[in-house]
Protein backbone atom coordinates (compact mmCIF):
# COMPACT_ATOMS: atom_id res chain seq x y z
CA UNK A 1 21.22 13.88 -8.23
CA UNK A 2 19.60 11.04 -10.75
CA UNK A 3 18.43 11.80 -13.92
CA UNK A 4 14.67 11.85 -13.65
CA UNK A 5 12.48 9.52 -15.98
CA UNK A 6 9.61 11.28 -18.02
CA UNK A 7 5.96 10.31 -16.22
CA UNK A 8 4.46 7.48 -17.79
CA UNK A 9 1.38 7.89 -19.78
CA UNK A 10 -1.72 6.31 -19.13
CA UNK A 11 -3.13 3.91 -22.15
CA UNK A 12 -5.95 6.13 -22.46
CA UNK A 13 -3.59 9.53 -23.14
CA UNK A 14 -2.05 7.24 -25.80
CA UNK A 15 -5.09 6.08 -27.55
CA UNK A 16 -6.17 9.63 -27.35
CA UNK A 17 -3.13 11.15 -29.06
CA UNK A 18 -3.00 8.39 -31.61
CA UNK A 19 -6.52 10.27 -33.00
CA UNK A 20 -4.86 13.26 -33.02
CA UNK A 21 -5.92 14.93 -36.44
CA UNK A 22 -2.60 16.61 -36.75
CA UNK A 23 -0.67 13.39 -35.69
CA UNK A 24 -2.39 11.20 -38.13
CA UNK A 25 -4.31 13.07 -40.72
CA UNK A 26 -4.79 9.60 -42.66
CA UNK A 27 -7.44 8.41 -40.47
CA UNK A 28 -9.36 11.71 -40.21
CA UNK A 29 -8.92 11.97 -44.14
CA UNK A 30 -10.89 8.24 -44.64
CA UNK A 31 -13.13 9.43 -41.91
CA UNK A 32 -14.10 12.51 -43.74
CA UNK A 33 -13.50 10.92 -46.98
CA UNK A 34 -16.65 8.61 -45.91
CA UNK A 35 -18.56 11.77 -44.30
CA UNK A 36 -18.48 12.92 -48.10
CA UNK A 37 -19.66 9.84 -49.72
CA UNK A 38 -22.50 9.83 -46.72
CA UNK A 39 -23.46 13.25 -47.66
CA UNK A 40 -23.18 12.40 -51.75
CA UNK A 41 -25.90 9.44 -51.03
CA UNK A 42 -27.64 11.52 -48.34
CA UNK A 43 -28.21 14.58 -51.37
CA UNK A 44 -29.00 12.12 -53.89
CA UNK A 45 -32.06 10.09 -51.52
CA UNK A 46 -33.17 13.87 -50.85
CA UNK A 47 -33.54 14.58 -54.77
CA UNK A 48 -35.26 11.28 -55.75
CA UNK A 49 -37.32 11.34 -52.92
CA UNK A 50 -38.46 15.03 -53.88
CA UNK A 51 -41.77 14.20 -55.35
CA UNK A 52 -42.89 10.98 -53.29
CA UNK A 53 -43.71 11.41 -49.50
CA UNK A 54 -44.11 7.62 -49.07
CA UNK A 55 -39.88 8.37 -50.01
CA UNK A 56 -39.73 11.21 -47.63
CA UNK A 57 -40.38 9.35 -45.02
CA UNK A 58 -36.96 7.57 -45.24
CA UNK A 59 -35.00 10.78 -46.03
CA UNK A 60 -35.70 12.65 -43.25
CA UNK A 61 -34.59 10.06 -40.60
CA UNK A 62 -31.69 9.75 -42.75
CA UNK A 63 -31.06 13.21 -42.99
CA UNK A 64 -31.26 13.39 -39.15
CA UNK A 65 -28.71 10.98 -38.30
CA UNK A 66 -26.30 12.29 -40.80
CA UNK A 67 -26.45 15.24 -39.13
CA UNK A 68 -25.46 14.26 -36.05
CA UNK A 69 -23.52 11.57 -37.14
CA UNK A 70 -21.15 14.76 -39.25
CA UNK A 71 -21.64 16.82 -36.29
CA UNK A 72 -20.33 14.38 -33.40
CA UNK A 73 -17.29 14.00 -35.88
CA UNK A 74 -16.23 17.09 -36.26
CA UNK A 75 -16.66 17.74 -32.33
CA UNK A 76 -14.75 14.95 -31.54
CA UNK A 77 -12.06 16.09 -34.56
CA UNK A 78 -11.72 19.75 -32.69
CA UNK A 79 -11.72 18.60 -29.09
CA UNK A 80 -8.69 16.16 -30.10
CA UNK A 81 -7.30 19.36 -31.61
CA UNK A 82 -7.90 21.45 -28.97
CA UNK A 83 -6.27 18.87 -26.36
CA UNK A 84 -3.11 18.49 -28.33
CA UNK A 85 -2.89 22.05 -30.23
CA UNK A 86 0.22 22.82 -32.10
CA UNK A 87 2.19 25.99 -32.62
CA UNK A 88 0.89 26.31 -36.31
CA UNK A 89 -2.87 27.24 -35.51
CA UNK A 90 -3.97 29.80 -33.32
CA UNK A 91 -5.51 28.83 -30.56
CA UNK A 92 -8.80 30.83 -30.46
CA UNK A 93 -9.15 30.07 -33.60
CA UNK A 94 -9.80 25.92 -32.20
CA UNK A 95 -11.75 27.65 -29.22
CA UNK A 96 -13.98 29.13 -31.92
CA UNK A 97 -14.38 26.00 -34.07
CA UNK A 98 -14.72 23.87 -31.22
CA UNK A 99 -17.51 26.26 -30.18
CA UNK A 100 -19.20 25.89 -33.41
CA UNK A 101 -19.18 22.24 -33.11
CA UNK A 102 -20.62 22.10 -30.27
CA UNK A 103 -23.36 24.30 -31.14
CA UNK A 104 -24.58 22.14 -33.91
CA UNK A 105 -23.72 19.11 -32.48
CA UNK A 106 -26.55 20.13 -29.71
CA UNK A 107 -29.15 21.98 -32.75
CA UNK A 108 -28.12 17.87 -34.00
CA UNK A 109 -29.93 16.45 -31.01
CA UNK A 110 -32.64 18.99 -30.53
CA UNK A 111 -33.46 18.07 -34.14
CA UNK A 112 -33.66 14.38 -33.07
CA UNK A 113 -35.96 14.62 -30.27
């Protein structure tokens, strides 16, 4: 009998795993490391633009995208997570963050429309 070769993996598995927050948790750190400067800027428009409505109106379509912008993240974070779990978290415990995502990803859009 011959030794049998592992399948091959399609380019899109690899580009997939290569996002993988446990495989590389440099990129998600700048990723999240910018979601925090976002939300720093976001929370300091919001308290200048406290007492002027002509300001408000800037604010709150900013707030709107960050919020789904944060939200769409951190789905896309957990789903990776989910596809590729490890050993070292439980998995219900992804099923229920993943869940969570979701749910405010979706409040995210409802909010937009």
């Amino acid at each position: 009998s011959q030794p049998q070769e592992p399948p091959q993996q399609g380019c899109c598995n690899v580009f997939l795993e290569s996002w993988v927050p446990e495989q590389n948790p440099v990129k998600w750190m700048v990723i999240n490391g910018c979601l925090v400067v976002w939300s720093a800027l976001l929370s300091w428009d919001e308290w200048i633009a406290r007492g002027d409505p002509s300001e408000r109106r800037i604010a709150i379509p900013s707030f709107l995208a960050w919020s789904f912008g944060t939200t769409i993240v951190w789905l896309i974070q957990t789903s990776l997570s989910l596809w590729k779990s490890s050993s070292s978290t439980p998995r219900f415990q992804l099923i229920l963050e993943w869940a969570l995502a979701l749910y405010f990803t979706i409040d995210a859009i409802r909010l937009l429309w």
